[in-house]
N, C-alpha and C. Protein backbone atom coordinates (compact mmCIF):
# COMPACT_ATOMS: atom_id res chain seq x y z
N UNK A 1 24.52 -7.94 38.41
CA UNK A 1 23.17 -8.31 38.00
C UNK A 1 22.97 -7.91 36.54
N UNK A 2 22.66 -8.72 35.73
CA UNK A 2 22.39 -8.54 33.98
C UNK A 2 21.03 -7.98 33.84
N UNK A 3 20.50 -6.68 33.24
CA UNK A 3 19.77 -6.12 32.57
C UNK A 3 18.96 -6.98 31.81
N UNK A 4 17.50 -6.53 32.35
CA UNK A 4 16.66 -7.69 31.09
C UNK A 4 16.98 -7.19 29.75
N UNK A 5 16.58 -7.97 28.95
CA UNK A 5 16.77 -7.28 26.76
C UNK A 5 16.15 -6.20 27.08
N UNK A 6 14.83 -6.56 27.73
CA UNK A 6 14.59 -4.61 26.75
C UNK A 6 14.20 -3.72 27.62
N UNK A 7 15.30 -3.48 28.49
CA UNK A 7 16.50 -2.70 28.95
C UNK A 7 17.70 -2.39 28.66
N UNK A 8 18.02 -3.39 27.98
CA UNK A 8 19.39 -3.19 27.31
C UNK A 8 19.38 -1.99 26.54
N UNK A 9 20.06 -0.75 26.29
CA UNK A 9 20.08 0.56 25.34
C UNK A 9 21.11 -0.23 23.92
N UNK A 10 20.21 0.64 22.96
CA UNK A 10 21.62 0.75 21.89
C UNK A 10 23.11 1.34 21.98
N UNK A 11 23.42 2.03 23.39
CA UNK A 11 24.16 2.56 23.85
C UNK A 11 25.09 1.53 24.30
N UNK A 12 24.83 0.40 24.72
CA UNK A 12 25.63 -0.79 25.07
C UNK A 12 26.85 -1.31 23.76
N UNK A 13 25.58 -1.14 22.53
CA UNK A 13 26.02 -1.18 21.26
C UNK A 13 27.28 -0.34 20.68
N UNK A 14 27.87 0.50 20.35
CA UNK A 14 28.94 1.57 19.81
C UNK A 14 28.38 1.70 18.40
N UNK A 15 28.52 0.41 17.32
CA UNK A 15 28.17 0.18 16.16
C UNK A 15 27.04 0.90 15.61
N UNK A 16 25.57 -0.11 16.62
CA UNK A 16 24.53 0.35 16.16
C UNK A 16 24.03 1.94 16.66
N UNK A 17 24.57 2.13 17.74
CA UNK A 17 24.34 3.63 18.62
C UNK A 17 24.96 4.41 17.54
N UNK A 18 25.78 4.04 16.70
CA UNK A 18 26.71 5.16 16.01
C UNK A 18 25.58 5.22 14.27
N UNK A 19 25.02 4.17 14.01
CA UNK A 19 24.20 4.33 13.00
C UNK A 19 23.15 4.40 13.20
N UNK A 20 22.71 4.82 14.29
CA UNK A 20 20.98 5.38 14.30
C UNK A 20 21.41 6.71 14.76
N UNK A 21 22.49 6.92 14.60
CA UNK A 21 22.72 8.80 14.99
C UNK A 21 22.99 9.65 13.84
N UNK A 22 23.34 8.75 12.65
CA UNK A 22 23.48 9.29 11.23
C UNK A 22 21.90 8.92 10.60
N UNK A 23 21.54 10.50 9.59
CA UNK A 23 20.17 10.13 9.07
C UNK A 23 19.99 8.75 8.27
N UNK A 24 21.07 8.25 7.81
CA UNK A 24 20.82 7.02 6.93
C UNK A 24 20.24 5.60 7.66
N UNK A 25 20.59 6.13 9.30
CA UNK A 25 20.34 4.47 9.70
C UNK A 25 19.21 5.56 10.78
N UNK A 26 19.09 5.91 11.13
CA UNK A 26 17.69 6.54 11.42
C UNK A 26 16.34 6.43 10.82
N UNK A 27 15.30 5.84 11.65
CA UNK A 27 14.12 5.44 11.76
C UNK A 27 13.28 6.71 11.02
N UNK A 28 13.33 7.62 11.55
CA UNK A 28 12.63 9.03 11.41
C UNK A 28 12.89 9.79 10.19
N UNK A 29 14.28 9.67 9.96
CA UNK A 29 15.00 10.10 8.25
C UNK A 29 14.34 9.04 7.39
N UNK A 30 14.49 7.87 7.46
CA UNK A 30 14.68 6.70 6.76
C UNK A 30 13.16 6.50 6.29
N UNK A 31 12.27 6.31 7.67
CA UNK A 31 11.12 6.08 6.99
C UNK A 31 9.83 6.89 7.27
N UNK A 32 10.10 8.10 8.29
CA UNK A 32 9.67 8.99 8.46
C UNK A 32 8.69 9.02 9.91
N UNK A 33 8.12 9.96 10.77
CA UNK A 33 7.63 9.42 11.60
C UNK A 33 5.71 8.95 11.60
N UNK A 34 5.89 8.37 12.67
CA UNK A 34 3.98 7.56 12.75
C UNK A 34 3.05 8.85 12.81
N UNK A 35 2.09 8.50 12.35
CA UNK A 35 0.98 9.83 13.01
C UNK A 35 0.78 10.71 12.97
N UNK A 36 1.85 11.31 11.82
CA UNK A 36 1.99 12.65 11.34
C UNK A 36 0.23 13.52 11.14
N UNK A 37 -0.19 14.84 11.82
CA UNK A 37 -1.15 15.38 11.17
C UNK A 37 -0.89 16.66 11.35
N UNK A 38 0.41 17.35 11.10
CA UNK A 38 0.43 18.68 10.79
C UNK A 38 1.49 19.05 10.64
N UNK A 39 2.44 19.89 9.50
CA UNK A 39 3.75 19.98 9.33
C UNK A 39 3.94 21.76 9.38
N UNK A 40 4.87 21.83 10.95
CA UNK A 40 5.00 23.34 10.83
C UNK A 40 5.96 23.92 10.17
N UNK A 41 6.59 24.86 11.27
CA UNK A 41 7.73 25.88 10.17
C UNK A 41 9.36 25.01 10.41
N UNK A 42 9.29 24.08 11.48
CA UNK A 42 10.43 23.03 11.66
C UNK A 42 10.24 21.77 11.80
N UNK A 43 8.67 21.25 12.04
CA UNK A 43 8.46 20.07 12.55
C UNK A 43 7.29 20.00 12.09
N UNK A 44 7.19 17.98 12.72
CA UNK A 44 6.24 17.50 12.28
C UNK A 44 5.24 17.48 13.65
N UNK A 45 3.86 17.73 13.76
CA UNK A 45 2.95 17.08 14.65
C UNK A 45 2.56 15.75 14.89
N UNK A 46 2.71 15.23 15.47
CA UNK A 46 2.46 13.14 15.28
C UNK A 46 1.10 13.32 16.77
N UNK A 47 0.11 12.60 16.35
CA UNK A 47 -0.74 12.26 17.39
C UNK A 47 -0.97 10.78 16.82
N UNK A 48 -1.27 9.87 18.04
CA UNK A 48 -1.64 8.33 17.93
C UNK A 48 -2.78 8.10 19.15
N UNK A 49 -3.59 7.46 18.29
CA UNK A 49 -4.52 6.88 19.23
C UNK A 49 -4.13 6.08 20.47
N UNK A 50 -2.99 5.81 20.69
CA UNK A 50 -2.40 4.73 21.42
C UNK A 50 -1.42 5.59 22.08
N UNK A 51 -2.22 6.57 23.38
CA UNK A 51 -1.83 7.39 23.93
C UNK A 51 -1.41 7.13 25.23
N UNK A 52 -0.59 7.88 25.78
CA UNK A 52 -0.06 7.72 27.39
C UNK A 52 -1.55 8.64 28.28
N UNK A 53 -1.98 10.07 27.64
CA UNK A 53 -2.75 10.53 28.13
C UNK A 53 -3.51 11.00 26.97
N UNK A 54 -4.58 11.80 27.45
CA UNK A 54 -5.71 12.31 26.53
C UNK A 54 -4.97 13.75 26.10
N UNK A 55 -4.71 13.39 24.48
CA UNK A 55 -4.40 14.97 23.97
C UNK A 55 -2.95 14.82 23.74
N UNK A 56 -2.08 13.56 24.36
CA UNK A 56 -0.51 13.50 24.24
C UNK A 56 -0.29 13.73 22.62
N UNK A 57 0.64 14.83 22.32
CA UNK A 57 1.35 14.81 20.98
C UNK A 57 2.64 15.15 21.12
N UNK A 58 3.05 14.80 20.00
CA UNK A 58 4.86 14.85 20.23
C UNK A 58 5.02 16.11 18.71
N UNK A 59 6.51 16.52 18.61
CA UNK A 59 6.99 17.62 17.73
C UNK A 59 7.94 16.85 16.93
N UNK A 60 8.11 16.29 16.01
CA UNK A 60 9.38 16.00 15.44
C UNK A 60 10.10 16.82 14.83
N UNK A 61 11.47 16.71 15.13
CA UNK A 61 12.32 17.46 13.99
C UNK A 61 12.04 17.31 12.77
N UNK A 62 11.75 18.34 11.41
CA UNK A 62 11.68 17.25 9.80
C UNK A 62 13.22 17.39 9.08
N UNK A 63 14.13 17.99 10.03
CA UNK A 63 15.69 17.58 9.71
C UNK A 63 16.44 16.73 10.80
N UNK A 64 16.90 15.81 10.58
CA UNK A 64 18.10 15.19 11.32
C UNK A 64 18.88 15.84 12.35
N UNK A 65 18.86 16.25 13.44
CA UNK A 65 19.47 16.80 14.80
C UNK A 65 19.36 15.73 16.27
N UNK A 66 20.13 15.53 16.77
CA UNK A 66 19.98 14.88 18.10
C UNK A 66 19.82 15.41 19.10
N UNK A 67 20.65 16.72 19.17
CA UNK A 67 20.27 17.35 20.26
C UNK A 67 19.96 18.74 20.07
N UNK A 68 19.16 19.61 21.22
CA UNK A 68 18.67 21.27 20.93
C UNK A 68 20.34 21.53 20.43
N UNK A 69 21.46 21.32 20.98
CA UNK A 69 22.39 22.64 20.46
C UNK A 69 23.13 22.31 19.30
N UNK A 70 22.86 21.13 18.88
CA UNK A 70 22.57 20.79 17.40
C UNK A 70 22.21 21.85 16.30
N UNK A 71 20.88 22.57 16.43
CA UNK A 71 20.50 23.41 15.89
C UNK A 71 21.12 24.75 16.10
N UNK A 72 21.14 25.55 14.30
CA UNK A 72 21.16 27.10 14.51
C UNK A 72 20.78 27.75 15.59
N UNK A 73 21.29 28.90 15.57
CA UNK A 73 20.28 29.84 16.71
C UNK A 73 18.46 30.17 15.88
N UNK A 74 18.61 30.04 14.29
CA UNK A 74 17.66 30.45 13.80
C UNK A 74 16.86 29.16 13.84
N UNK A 75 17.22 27.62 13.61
CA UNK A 75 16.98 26.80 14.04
C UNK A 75 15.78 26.21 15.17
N UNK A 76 16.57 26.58 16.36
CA UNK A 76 16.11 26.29 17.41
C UNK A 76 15.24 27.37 17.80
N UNK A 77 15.37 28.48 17.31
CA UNK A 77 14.24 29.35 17.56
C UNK A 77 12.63 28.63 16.66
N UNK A 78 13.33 28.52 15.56
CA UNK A 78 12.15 27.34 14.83
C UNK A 78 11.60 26.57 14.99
N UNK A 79 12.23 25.78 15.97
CA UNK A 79 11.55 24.48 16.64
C UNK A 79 10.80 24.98 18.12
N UNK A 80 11.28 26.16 18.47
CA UNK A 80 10.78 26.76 19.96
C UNK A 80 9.87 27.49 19.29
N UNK A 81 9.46 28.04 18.08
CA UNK A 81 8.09 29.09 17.63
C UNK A 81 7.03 27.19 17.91
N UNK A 82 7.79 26.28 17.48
CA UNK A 82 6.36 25.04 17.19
C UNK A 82 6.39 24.47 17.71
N UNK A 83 7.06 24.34 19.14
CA UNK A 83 6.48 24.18 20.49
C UNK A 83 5.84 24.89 21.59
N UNK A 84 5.84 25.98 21.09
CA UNK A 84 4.77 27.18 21.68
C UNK A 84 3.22 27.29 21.20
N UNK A 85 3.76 26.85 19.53
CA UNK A 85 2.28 26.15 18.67
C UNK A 85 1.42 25.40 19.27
N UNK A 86 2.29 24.28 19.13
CA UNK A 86 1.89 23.10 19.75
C UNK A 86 1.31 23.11 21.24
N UNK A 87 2.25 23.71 21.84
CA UNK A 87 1.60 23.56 23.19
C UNK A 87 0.21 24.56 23.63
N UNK A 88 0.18 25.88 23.16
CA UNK A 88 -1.24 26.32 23.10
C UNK A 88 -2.18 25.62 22.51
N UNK A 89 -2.28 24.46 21.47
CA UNK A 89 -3.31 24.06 20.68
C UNK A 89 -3.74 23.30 21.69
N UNK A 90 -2.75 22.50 22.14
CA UNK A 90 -3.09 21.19 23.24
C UNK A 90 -3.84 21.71 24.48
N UNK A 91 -3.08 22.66 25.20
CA UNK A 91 -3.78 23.38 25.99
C UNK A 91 -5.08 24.21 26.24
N UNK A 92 -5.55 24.43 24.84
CA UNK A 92 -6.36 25.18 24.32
C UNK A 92 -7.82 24.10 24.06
N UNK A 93 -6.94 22.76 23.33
CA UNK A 93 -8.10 21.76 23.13
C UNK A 93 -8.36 21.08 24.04
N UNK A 94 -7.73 20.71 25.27
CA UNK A 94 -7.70 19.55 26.03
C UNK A 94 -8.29 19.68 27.41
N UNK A 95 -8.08 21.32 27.72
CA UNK A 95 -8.42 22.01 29.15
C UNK A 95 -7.98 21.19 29.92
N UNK A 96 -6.16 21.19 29.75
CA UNK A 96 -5.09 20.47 30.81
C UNK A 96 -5.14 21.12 31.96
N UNK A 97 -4.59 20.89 32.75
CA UNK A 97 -4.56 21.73 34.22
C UNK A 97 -2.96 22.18 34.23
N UNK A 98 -1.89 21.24 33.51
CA UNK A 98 -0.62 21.65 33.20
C UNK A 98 -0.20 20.62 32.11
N UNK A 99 1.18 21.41 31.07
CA UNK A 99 1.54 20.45 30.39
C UNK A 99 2.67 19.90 30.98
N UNK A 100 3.48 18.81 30.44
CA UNK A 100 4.65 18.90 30.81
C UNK A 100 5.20 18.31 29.43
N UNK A 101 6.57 18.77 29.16
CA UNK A 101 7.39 18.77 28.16
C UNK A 101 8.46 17.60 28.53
N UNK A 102 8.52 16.80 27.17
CA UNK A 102 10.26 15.81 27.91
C UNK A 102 10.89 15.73 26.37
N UNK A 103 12.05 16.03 26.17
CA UNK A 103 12.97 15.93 25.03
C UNK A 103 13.74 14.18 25.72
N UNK A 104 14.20 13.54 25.35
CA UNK A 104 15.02 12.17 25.27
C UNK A 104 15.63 11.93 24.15
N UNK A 105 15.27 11.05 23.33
CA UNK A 105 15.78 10.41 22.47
C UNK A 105 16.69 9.63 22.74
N UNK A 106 16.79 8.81 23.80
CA UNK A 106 17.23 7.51 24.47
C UNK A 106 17.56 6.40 23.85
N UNK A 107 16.17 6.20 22.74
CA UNK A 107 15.90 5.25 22.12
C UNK A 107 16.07 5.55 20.70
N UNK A 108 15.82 6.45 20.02
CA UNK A 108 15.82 6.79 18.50
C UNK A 108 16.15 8.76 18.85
N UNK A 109 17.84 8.19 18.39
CA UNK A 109 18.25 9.87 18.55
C UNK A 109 17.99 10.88 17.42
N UNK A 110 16.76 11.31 17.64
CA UNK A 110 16.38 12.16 16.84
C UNK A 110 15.43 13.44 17.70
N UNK A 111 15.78 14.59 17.30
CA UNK A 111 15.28 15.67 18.40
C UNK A 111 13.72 15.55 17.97
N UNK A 112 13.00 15.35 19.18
CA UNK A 112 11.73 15.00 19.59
C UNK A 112 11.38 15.59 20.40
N UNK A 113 10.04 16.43 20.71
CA UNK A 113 9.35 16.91 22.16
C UNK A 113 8.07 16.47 22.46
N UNK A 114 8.16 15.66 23.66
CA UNK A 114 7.17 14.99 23.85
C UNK A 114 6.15 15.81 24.52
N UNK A 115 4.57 16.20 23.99
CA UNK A 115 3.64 16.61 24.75
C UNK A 115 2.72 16.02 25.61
N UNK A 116 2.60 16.16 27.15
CA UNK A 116 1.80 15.61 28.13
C UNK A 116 0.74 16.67 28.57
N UNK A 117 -0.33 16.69 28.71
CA UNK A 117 -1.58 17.36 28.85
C UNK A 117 -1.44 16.56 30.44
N UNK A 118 -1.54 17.22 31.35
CA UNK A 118 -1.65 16.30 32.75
C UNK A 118 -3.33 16.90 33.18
N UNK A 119 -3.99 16.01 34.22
CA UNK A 119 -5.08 16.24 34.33
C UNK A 119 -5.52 16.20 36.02
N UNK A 120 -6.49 16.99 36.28
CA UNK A 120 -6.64 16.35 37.88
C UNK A 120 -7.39 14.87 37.76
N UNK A 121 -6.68 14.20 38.88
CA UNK A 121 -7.59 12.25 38.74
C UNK A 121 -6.55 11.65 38.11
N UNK A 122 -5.28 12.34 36.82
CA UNK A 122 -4.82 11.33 35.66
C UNK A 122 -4.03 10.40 36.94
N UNK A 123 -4.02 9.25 36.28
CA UNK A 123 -3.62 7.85 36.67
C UNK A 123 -1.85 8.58 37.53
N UNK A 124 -1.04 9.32 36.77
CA UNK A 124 -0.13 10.03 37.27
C UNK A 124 0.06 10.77 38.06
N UNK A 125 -1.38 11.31 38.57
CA UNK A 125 -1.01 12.80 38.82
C UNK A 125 0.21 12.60 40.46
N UNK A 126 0.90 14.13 40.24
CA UNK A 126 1.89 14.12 41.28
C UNK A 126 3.07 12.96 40.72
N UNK A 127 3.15 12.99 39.80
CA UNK A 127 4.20 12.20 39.21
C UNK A 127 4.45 11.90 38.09
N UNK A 128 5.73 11.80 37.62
CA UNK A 128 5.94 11.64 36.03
C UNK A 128 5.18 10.74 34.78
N UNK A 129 4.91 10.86 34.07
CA UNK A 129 4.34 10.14 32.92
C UNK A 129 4.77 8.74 32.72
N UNK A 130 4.31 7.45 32.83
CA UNK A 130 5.04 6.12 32.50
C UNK A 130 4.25 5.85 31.36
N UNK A 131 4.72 5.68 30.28
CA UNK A 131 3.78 5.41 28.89
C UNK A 131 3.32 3.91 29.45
N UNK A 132 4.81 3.02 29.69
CA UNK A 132 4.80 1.65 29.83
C UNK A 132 3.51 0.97 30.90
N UNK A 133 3.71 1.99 31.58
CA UNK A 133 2.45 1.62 32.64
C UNK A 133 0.90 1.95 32.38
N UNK A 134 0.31 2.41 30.94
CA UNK A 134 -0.79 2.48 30.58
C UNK A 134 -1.34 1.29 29.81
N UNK A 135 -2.36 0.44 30.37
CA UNK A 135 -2.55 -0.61 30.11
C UNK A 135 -3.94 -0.68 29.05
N UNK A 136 -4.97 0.58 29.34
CA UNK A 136 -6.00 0.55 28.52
C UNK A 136 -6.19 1.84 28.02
N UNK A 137 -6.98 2.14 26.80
CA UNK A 137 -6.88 3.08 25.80
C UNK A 137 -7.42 4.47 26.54
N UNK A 138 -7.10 5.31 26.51
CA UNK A 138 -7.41 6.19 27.19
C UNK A 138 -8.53 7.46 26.45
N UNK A 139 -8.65 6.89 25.28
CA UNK A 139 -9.83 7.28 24.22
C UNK A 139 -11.21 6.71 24.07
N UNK A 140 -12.08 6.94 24.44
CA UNK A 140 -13.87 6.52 24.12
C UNK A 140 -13.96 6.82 22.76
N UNK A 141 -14.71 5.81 22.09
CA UNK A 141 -15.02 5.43 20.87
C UNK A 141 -15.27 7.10 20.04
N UNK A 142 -13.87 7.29 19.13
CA UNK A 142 -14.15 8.41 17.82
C UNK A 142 -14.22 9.75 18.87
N UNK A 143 -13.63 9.31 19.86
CA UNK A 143 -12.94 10.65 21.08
C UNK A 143 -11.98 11.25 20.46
N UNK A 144 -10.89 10.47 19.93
CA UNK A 144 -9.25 10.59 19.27
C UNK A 144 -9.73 11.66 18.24
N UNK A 145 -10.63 11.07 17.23
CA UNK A 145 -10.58 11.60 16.04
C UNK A 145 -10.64 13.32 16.03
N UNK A 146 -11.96 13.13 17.02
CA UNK A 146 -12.10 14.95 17.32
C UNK A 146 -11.84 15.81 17.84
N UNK A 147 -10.86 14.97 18.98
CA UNK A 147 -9.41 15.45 19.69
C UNK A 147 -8.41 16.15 18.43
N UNK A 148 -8.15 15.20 17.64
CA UNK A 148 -7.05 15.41 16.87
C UNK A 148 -7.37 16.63 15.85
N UNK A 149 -8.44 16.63 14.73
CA UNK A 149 -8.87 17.53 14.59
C UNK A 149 -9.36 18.85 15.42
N UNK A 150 -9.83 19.23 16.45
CA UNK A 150 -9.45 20.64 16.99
C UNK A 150 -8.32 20.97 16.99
N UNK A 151 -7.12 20.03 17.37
CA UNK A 151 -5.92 20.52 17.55
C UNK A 151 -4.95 20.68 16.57
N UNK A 152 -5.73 19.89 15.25
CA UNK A 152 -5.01 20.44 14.17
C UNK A 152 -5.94 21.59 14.11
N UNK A 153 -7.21 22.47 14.07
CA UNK A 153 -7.55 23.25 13.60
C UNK A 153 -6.90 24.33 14.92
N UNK A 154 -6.26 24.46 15.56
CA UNK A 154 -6.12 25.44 16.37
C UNK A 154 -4.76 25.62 16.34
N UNK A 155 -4.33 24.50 15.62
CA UNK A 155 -2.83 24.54 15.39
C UNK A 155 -2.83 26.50 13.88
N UNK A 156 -4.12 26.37 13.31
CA UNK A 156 -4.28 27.21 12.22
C UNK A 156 -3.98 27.04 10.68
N UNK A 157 -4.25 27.72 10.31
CA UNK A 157 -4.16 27.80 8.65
C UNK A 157 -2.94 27.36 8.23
N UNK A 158 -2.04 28.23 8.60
CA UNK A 158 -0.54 27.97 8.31
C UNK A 158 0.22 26.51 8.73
N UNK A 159 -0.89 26.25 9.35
CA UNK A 159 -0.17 24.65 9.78
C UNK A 159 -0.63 23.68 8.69
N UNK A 160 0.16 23.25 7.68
CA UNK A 160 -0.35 22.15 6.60
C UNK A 160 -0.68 20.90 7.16
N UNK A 161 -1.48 20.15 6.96
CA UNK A 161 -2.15 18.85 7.61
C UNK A 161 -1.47 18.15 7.12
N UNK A 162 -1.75 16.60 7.31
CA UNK A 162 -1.13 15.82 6.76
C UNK A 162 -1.60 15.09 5.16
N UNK A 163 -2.42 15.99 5.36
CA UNK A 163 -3.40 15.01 4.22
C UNK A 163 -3.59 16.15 3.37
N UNK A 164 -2.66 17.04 3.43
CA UNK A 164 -2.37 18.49 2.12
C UNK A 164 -1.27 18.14 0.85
């Protein structure tokens, strides 16, 4: 049975799988990531209005790595101080009931941590996150904006915005 297209992985590929794993043909090196609003001591903060849940933010690497053991030990302690960041701000702004964390990079191998704020009622609950399966915005009008701001302000001082 043949895989629809977009199902198909770049992994099918060798070529292109092999140049989106070097920073030059990488999306994230190349042109940097979407949504950026806070740059910590290893990463970037990205929030988008065009959310899976209320409060979802992701961590980008701001160096080229694919996977955690990729990184130093000093490294990965760096990227684990700003996912501890990250995840108290979210937790702190969102009054989740739990988060849940997913690293991939399936699609664009670049070390990424995806943040989920889960909720009692969410469309998920008792089950994993489907971005694909969110059909309407999960933000009320200029909700996002003041979402995003607490959580850059709780992210703190030391966290440079995007707009510094």
């Amino acid at each position: 049975m043949a895989l629809p297209a977009a199902a198909v992985s770049a992994w099918r590929d060798p070529e292109r799988w092999s140049a989106l794993r070097e920073p030059a043909g990488c999306p994230i090196c190349r042109d940097g990531p979407f949504d950026v609003v806070a740059e910590l001591e290893s990463a970037w903060v990205t929030m988008g209005e065009r959310s899976p849940v209320r409060g979802y933010a992701c961590l980008v690497l701001r160096r080229h790595a694919i996977e955690l053991h990729d990184l130093s030990d000093a490294g990965g302690a760096a990227f684990m101080r700003d996912a501890q960041r990250l995840s108290r701000a979210v937790a702190v702004t969102t009054g989740a009931v739990k988060l849940n964390y997913e690293v991939h990079g399936n699609t664009i191998p670049h070390l990424h941590l995806h943040v989920f704020p889960r909720y009692v009622g969410d469309p998920f609950e008792g089950r994993p996150i489907d971005p694909r399966a969110v059909t309407a915005p999960v933000y009320a009008p200029g909700e996002f904006d003041t979402l995003r701001a607490r959580v850059v302000a709780e992210l703190g001082t030391s966290a440079r915005t995007a707009t510094d």
